[in-house]
Each structure stands twice: as C-alpha cells, then as structure tokens.
Protein backbone atom coordinates (compact mmCIF):
# COMPACT_ATOMS: atom_id res chain seq x y z
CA UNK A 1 120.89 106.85 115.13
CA UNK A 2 123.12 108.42 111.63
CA UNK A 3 119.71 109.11 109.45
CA UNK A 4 121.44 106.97 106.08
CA UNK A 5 119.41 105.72 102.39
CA UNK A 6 119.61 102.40 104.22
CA UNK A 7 116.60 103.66 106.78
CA UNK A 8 114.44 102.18 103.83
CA UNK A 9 115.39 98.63 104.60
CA UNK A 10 115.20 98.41 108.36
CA UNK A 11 112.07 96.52 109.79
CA UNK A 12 109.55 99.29 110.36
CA UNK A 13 106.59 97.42 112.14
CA UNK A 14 106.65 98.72 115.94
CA UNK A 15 108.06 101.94 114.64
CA UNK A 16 106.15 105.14 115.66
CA UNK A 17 105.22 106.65 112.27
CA UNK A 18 103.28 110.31 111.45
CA UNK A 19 101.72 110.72 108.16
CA UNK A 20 103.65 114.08 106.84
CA UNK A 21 102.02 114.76 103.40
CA UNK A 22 99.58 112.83 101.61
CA UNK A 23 97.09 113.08 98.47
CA UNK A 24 94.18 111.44 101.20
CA UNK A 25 93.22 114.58 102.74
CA UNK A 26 91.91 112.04 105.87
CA UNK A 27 95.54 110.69 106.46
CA UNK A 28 97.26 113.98 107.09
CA UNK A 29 98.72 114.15 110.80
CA UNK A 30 97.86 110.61 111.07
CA UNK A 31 100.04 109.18 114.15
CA UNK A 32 101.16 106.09 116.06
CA UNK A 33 102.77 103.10 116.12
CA UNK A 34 102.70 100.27 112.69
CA UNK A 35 101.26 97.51 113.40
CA UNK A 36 101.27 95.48 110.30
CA UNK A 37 102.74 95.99 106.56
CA UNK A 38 101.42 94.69 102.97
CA UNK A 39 103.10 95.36 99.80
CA UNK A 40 101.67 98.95 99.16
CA UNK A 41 100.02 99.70 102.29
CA UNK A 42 101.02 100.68 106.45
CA UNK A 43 98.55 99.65 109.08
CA UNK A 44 99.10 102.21 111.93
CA UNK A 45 97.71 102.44 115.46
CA UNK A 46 95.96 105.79 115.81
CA UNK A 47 94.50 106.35 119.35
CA UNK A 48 93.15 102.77 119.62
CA UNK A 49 91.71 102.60 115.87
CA UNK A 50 93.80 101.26 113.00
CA UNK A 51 94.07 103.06 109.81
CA UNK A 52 95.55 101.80 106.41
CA UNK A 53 97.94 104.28 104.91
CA UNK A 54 98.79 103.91 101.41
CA UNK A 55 102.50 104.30 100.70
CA UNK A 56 102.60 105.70 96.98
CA UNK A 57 101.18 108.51 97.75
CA UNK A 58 102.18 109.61 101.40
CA UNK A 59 105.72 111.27 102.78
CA UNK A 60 106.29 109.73 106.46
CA UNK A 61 108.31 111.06 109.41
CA UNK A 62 109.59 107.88 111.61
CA UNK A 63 110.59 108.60 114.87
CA UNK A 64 113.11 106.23 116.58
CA UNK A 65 114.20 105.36 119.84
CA UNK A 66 117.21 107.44 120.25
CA UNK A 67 114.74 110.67 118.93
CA UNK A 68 115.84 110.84 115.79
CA UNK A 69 113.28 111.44 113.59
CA UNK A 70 113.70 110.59 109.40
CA UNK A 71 111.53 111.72 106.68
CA UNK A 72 110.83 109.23 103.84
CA UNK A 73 108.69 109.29 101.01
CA UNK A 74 106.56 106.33 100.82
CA UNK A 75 107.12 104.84 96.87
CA UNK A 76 110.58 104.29 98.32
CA UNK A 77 108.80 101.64 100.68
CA UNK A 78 106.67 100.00 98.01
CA UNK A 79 107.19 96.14 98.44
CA UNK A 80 106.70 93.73 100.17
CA UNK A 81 108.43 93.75 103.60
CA UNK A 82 110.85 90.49 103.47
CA UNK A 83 111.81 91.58 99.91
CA UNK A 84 112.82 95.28 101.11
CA UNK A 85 115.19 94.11 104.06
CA UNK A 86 117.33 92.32 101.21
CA UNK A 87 117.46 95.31 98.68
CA UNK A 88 120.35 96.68 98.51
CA UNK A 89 120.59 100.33 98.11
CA UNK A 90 122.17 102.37 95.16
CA UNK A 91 123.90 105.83 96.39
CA UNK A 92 123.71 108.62 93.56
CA UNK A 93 127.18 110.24 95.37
C-alpha cells in the first residue's frame, strides 16, 4: 500500500493500531486492533481489555495488511467517522 495524505480518510476500525506518542503517560505502547470510533476518541483491543485512546493528543502508527506501516498524528483524525471518509484532502505541494 503507497503511504498518501488520503490514509486519513480510509475506514480505520479493524485496523491494527500502536499508540506512538501521547500526553497520557498510560497510553504509550498501547497496541491492537480498533474496535470502535467516536468523534474524538479510538477504542482499541489491547490483550483482551479495551482502552479509549484520545486522538488530540496521541501520534499513531497503523499497520496494514500488505506491512506497511503509516504514522499519523491523531488531530488529523478528529471527527466523526462517516464525516471523515467524505473529506476531501488539501495537498500543500
């Protein structure tokens, strides 16, 4: 998978996700798959227990299935899910 700014409006639910960086000490090196999505948070699948990530404050590393992994900061997720598949992205080059 080409990483491109449009990784920000793919579905991410069933996406393995790793919490990078994070102002919640308790999130860092967070891991597994996202179960659900609200406007501001990620529910993630940790080794059986779910944890709520906030995503204005944390930098996440999505892995794919072809092992490609992406980096994205999290305020670029803020939104509600169906409204962030029909954004359409602004390139700066």
């Amino acid at each position: 998978m080409k990483i491109t700014p449009e990784i920000i409006c793919h579905e991410l639910i069933g996406t393995e996700a790793k919490v990078g960086k994070s102002t919640n000490i308790g999130c860092v090196g967070s891991c597994g798959k996202i179960v659900d999505e609200t406007k501001n948070t990620f529910t993630i699948l940790d080794r059986g227990e779910r944890k709520i990530i906030a995503k204005s404050s944390t930098v996440f590393h999505f892995s794919f299935d072809d092992g490609t992994v992406a980096e994205v900061d999290g305020r670029l997720l803020i939104g509600r899910p169906e409204d962030r598949l029909k954004k359409s992205i602004r390139r700066l080059w």
